[in-house]
Structures are given as C-alpha cells and as structure tokens.
PDB file of N, CA and C in Angstrom:
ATOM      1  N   UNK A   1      56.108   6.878  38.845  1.00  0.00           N
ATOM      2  CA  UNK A   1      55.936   6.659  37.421  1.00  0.00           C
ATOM      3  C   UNK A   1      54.475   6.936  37.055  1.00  0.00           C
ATOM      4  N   UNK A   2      54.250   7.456  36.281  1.00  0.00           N
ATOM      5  CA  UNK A   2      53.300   8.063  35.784  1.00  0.00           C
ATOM      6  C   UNK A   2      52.557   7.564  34.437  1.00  0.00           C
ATOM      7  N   UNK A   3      51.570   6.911  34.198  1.00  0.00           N
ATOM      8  CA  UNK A   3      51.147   6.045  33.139  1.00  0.00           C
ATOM      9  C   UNK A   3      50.064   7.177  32.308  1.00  0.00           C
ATOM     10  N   UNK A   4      50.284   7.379  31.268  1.00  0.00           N
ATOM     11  CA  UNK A   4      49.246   8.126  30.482  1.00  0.00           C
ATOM     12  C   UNK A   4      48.544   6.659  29.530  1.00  0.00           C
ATOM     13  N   UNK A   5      47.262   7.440  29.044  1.00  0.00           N
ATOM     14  CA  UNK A   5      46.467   6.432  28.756  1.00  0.00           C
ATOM     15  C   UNK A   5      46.034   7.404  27.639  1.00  0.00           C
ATOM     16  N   UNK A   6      46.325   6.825  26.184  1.00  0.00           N
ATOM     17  CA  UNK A   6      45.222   7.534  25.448  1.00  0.00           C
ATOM     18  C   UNK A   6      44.431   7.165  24.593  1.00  0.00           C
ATOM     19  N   UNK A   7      43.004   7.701  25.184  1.00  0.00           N
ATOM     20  CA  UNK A   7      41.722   6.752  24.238  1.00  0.00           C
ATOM     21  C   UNK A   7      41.059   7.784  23.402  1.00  0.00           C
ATOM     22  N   UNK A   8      41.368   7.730  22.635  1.00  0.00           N
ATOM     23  CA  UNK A   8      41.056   8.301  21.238  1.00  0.00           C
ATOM     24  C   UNK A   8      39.492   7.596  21.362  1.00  0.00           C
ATOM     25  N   UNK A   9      38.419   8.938  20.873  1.00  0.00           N
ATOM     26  CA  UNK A   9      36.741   9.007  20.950  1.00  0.00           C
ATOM     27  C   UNK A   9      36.496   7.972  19.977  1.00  0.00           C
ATOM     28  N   UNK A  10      35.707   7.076  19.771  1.00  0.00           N
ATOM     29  CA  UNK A  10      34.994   6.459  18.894  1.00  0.00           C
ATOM     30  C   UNK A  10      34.201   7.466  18.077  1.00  0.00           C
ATOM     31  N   UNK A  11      34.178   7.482  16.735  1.00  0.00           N
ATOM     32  CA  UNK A  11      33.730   8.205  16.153  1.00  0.00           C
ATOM     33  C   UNK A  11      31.829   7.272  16.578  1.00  0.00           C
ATOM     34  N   UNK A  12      31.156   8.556  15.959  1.00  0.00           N
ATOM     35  CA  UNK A  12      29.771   8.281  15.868  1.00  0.00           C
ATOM     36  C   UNK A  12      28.978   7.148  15.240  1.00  0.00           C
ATOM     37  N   UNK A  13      28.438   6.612  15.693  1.00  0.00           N
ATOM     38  CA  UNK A  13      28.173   5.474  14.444  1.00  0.00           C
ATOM     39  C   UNK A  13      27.161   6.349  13.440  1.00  0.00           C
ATOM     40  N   UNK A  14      26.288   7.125  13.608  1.00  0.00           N
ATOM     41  CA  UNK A  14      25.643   8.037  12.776  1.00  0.00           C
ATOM     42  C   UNK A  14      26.281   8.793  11.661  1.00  0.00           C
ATOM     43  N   UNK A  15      27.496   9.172  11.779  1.00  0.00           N
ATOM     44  CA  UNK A  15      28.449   9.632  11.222  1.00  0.00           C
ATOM     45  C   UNK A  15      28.510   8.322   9.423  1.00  0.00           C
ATOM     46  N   UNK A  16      28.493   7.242   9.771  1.00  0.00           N
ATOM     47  CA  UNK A  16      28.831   5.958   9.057  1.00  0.00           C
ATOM     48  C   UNK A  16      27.393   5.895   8.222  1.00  0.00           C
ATOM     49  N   UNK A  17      26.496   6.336   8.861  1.00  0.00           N
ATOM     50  CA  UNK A  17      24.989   6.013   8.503  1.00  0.00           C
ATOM     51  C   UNK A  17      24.450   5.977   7.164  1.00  0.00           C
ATOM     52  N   UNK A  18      24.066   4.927   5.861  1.00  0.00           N
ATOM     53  CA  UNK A  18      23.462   5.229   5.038  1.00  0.00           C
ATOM     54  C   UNK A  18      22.602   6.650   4.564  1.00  0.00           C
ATOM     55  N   UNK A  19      21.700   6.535   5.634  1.00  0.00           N
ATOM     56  CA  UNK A  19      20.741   7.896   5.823  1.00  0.00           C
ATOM     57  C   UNK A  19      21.046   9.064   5.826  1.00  0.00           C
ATOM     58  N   UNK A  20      22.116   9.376   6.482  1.00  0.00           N
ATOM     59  CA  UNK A  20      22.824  10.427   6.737  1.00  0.00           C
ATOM     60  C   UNK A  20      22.764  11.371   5.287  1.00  0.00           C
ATOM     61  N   UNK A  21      22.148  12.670   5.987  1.00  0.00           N
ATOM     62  CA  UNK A  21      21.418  13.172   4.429  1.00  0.00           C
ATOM     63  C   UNK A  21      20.146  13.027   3.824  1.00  0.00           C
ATOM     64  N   UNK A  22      19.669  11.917   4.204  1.00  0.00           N
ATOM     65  CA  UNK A  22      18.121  11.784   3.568  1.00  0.00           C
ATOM     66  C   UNK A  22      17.000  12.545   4.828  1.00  0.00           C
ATOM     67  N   UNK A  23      15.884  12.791   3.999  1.00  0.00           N
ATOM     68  CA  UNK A  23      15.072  13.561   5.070  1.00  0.00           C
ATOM     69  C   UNK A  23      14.275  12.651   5.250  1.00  0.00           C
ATOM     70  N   UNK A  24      14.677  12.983   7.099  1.00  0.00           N
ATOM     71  CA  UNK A  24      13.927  12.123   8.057  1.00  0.00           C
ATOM     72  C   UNK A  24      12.314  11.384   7.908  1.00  0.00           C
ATOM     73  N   UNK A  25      11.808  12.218   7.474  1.00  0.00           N
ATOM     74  CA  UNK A  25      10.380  11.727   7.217  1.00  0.00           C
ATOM     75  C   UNK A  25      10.405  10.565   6.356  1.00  0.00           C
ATOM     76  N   UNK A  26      11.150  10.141   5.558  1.00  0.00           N
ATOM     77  CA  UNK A  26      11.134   8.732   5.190  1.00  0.00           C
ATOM     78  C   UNK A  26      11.114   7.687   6.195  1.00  0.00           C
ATOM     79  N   UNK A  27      11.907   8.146   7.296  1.00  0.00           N
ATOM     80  CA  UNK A  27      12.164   6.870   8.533  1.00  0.00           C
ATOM     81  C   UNK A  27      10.939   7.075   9.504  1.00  0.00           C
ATOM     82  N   UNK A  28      10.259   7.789   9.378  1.00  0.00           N
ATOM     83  CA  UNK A  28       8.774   7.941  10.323  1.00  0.00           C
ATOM     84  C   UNK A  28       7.782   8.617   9.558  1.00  0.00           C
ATOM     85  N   UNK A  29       7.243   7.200   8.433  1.00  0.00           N
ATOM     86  CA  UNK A  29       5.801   7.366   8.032  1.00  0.00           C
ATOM     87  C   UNK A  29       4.831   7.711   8.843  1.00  0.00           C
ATOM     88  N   UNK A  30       3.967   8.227   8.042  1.00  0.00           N
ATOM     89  CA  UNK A  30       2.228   8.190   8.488  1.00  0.00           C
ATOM     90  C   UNK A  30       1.872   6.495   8.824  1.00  0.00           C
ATOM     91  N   UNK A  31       1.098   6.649   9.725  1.00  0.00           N
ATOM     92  CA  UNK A  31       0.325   5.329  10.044  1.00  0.00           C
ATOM     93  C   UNK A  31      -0.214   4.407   9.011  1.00  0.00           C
ATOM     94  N   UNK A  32       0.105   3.459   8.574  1.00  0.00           N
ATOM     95  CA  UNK A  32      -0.200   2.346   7.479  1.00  0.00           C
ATOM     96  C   UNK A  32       0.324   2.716   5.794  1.00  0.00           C
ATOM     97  N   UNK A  33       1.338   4.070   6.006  1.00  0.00           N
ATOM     98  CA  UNK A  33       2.513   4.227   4.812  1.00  0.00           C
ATOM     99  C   UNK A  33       3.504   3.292   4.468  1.00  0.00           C
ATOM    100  N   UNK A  34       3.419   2.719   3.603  1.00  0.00           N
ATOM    101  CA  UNK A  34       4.866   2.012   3.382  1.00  0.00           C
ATOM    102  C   UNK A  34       6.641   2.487   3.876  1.00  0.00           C
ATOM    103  N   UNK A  35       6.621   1.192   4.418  1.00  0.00           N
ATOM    104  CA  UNK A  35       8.180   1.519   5.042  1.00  0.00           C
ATOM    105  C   UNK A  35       9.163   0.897   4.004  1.00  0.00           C
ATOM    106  N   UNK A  36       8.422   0.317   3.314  1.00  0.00           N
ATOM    107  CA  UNK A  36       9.752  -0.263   2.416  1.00  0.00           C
ATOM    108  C   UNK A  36      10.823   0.526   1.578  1.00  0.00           C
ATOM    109  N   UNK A  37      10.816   1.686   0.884  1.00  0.00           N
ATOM    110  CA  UNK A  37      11.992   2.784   1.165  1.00  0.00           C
ATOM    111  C   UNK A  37      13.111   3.006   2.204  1.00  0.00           C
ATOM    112  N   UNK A  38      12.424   3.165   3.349  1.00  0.00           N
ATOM    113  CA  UNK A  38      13.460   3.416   4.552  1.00  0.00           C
ATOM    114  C   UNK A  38      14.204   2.271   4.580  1.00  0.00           C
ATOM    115  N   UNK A  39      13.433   1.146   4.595  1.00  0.00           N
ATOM    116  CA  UNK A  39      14.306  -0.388   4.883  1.00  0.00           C
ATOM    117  C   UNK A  39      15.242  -0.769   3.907  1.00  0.00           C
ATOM    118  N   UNK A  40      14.706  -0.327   2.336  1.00  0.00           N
ATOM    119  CA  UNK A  40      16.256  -0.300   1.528  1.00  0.00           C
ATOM    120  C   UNK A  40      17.327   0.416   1.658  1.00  0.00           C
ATOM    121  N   UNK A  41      17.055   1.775   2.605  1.00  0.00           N
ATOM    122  CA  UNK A  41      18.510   2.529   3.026  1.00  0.00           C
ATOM    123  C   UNK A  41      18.964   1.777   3.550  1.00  0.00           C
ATOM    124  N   UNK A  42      18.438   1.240   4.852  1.00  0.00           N
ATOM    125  CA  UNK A  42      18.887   0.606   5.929  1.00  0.00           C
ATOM    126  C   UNK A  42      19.615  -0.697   5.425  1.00  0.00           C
ATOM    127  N   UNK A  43      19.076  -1.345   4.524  1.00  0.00           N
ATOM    128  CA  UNK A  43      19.695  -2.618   4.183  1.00  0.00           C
ATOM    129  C   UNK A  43      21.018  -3.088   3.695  1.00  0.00           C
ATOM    130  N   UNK A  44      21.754  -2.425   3.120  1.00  0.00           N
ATOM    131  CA  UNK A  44      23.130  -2.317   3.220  1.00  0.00           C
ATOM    132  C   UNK A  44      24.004  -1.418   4.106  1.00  0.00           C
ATOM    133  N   UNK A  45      23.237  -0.789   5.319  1.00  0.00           N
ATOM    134  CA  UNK A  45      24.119  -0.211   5.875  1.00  0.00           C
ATOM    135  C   UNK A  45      24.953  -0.458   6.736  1.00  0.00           C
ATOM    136  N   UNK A  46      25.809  -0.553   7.156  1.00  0.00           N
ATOM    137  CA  UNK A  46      27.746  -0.569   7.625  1.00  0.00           C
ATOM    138  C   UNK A  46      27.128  -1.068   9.457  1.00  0.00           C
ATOM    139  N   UNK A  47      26.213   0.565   9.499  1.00  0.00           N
ATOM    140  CA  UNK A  47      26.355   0.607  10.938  1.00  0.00           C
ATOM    141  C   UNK A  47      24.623   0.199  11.249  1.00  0.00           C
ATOM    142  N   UNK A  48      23.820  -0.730  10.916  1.00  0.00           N
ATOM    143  CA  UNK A  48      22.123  -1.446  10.560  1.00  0.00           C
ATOM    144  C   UNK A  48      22.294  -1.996  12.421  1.00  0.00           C
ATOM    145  N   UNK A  49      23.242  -2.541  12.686  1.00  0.00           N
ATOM    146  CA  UNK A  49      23.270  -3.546  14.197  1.00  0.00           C
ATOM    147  C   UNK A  49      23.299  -2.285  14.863  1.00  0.00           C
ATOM    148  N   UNK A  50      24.004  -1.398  15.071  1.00  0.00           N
ATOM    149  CA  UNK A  50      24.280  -0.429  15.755  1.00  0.00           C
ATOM    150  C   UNK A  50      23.108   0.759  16.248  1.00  0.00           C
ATOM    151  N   UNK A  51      22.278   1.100  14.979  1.00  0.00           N
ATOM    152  CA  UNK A  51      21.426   1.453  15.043  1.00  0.00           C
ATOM    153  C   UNK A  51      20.208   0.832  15.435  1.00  0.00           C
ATOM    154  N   UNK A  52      20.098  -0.486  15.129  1.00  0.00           N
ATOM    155  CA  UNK A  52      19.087  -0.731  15.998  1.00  0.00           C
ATOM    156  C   UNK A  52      18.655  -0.567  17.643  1.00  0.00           C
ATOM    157  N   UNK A  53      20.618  -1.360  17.749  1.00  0.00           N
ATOM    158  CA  UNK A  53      20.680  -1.201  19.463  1.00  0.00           C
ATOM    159  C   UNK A  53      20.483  -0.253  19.978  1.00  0.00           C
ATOM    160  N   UNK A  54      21.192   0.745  19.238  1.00  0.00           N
ATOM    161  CA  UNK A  54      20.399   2.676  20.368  1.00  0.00           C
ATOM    162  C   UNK A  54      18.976   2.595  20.147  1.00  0.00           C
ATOM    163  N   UNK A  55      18.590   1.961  19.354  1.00  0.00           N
ATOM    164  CA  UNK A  55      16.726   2.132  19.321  1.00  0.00           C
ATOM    165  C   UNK A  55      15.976   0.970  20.150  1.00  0.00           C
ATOM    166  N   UNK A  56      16.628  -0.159  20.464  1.00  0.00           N
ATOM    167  CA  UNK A  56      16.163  -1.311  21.217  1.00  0.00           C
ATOM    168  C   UNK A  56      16.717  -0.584  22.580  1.00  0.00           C
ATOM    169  N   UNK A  57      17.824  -0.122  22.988  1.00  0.00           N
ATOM    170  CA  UNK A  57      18.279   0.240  24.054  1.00  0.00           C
ATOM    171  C   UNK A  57      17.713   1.820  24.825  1.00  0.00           C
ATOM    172  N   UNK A  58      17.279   2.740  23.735  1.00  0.00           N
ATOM    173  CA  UNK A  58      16.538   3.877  24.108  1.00  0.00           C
ATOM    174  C   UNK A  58      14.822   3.853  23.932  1.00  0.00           C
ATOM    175  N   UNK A  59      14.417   2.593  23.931  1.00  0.00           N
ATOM    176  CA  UNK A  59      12.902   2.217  24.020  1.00  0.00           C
ATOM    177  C   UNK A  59      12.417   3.641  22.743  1.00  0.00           C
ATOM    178  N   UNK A  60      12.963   3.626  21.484  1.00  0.00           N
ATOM    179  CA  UNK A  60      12.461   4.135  20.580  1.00  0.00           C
ATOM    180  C   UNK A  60      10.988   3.451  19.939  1.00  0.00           C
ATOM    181  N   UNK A  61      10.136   4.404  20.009  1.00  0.00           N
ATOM    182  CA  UNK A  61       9.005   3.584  19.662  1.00  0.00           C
ATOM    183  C   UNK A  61       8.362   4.153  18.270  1.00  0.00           C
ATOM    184  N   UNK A  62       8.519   4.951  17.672  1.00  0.00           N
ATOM    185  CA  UNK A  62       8.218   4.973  16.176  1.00  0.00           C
ATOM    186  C   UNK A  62       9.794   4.860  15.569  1.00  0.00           C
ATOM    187  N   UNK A  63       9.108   4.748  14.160  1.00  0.00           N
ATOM    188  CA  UNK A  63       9.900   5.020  13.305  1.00  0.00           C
ATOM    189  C   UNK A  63      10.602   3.938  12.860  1.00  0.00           C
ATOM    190  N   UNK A  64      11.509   3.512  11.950  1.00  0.00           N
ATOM    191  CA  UNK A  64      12.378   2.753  11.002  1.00  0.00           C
ATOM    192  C   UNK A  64      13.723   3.051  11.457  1.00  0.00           C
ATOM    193  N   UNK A  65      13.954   2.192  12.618  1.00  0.00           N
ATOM    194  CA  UNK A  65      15.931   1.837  13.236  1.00  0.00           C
ATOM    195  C   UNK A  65      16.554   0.875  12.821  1.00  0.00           C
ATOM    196  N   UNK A  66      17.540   0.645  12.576  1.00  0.00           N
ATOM    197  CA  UNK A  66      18.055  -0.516  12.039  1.00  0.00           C
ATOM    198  C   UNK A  66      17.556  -1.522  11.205  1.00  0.00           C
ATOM    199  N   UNK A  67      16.627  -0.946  10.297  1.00  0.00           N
ATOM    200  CA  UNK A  67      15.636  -1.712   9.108  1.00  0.00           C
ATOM    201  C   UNK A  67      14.393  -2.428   9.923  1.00  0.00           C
ATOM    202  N   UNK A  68      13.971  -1.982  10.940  1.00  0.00           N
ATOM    203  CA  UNK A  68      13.092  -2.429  11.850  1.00  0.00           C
ATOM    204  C   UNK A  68      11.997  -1.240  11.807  1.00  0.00           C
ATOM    205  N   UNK A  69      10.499  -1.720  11.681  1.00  0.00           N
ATOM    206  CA  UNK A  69       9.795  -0.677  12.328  1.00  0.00           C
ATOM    207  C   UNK A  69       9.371  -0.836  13.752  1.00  0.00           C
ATOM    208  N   UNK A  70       8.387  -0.471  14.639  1.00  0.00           N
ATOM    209  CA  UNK A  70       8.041  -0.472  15.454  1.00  0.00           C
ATOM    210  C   UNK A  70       7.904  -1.792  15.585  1.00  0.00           C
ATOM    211  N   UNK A  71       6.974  -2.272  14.978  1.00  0.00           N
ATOM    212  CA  UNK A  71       6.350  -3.692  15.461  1.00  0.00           C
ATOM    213  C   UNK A  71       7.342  -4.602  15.417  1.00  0.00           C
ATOM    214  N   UNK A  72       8.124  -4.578  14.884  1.00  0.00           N
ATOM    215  CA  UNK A  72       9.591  -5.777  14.448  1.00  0.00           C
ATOM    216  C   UNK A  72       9.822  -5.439  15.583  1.00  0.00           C
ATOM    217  N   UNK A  73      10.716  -4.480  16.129  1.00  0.00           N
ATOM    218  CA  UNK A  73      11.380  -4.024  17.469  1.00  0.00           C
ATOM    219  C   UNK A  73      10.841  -4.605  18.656  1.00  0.00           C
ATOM    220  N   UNK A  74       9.432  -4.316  18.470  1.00  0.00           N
ATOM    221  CA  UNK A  74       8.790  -5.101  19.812  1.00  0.00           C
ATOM    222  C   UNK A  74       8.717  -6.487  20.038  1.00  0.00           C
ATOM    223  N   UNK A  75       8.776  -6.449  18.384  1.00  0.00           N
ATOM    224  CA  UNK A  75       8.440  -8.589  18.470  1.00  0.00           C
ATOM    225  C   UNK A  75      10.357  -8.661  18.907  1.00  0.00           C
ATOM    226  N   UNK A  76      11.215  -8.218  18.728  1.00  0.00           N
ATOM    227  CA  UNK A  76      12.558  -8.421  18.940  1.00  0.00           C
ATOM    228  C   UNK A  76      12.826  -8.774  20.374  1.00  0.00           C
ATOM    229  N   UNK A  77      12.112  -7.892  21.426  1.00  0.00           N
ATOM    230  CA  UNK A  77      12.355  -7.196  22.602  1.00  0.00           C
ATOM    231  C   UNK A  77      11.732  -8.415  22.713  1.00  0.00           C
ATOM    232  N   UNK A  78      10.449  -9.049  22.575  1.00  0.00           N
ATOM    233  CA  UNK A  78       9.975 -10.123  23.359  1.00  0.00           C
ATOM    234  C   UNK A  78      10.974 -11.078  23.607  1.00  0.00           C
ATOM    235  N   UNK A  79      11.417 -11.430  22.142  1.00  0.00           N
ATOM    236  CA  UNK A  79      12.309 -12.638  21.761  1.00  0.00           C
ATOM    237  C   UNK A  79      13.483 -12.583  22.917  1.00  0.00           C
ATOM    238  N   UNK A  80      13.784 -11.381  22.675  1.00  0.00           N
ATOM    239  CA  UNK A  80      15.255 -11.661  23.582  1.00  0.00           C
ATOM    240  C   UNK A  80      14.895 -11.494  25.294  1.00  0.00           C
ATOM    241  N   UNK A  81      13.440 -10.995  25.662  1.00  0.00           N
ATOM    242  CA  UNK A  81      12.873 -11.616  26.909  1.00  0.00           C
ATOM    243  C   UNK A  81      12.920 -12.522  27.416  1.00  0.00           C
ATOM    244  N   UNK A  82      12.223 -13.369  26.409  1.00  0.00           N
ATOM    245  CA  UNK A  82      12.049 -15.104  26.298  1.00  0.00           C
ATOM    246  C   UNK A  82      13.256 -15.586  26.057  1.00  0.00           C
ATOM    247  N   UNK A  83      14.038 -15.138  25.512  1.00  0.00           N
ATOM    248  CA  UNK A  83      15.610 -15.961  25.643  1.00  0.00           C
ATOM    249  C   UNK A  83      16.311 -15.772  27.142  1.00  0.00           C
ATOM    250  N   UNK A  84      16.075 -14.472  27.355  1.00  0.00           N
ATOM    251  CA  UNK A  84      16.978 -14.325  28.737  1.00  0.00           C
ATOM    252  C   UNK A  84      16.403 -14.682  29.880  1.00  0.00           C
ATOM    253  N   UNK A  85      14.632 -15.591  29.691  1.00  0.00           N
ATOM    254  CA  UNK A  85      14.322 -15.812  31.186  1.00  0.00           C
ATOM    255  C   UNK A  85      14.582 -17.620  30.776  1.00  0.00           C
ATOM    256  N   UNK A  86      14.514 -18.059  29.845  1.00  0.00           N
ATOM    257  CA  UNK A  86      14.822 -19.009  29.194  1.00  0.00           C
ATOM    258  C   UNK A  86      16.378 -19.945  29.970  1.00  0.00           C
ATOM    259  N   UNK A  87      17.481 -19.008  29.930  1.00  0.00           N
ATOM    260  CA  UNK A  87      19.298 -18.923  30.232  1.00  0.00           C
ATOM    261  C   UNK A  87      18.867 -19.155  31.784  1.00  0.00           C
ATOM    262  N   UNK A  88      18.084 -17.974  32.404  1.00  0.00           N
ATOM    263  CA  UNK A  88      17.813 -18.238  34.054  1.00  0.00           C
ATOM    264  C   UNK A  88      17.123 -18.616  34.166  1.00  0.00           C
ATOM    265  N   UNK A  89      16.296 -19.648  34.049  1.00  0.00           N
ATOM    266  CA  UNK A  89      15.446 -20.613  34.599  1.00  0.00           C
ATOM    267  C   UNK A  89      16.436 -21.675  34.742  1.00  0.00           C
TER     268      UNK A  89
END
C-alpha cells in the first residue's frame, strides 16, 4: 500500500507584505533619517511577526523588518537571550 502525501507550498509571506511595491529605500534610510514612514507600512501589516523573524533569524542588520530598526532588533535579541538563559538556569 502505497501512501501519497500532498503538501501544497506555503505561499510566501512577502507575497502578503504591506510593502510589496514600495521602493525599498524607504526601509533603509541614511544614518539618523527618520524611520517613521517605513514603520507606518509595517504597522498594520498581516505578515509584521513574520518578517521580523526572517530578520531576527537571518542576523539582518540594517534596515526597517517587521516595524523594527536595527537598534530595536538588537535590544530584541538581547531580551530573548536573557529570557532563554533565564528558563536554563
């Protein structure tokens, strides 16, 4: 007997993306440019968790991911450091 299995692709989460269409250079200012533009795309968007995680998970280091700039991201990464040595101790 023979079992087929079918897993239909997850579509893209980029695909879902607010942004999708806007030019990029909004999401990676010049150094001390306002990000607050990019972060109102980001702020109602569908797929905001999703995008962050490929950017927390691919050590993205410029730019505006998931309504986060750089420095948010890093202060994030600490947090959930300190939580996970926090669980194993």
């Amino acid at each position: 007997m023979q079992i087929e299995v079918n897993i239909e692709p997850k579509g893209n989460w980029q695909d879902e993306a607010n942004c999708l269409g806007v030019d990029p250079d909004l999401f990676f200012p010049e150094r001390g440019a306002s990000t607050r533009e990019a972060k109102e795309v980001c702020r109602g968007c569908v797929v905001r968790t999703d995008c962050l995680e490929y950017a927390l998970v691919n050590g993205e280091k410029f730019g505006i991911w998931g309504g986060l700039s750089e420095r948010e991201r890093r202060r994030l990464r600490r947090q959930r450091a300190q939580a996970t040595r926090r669980t194993s101790a």
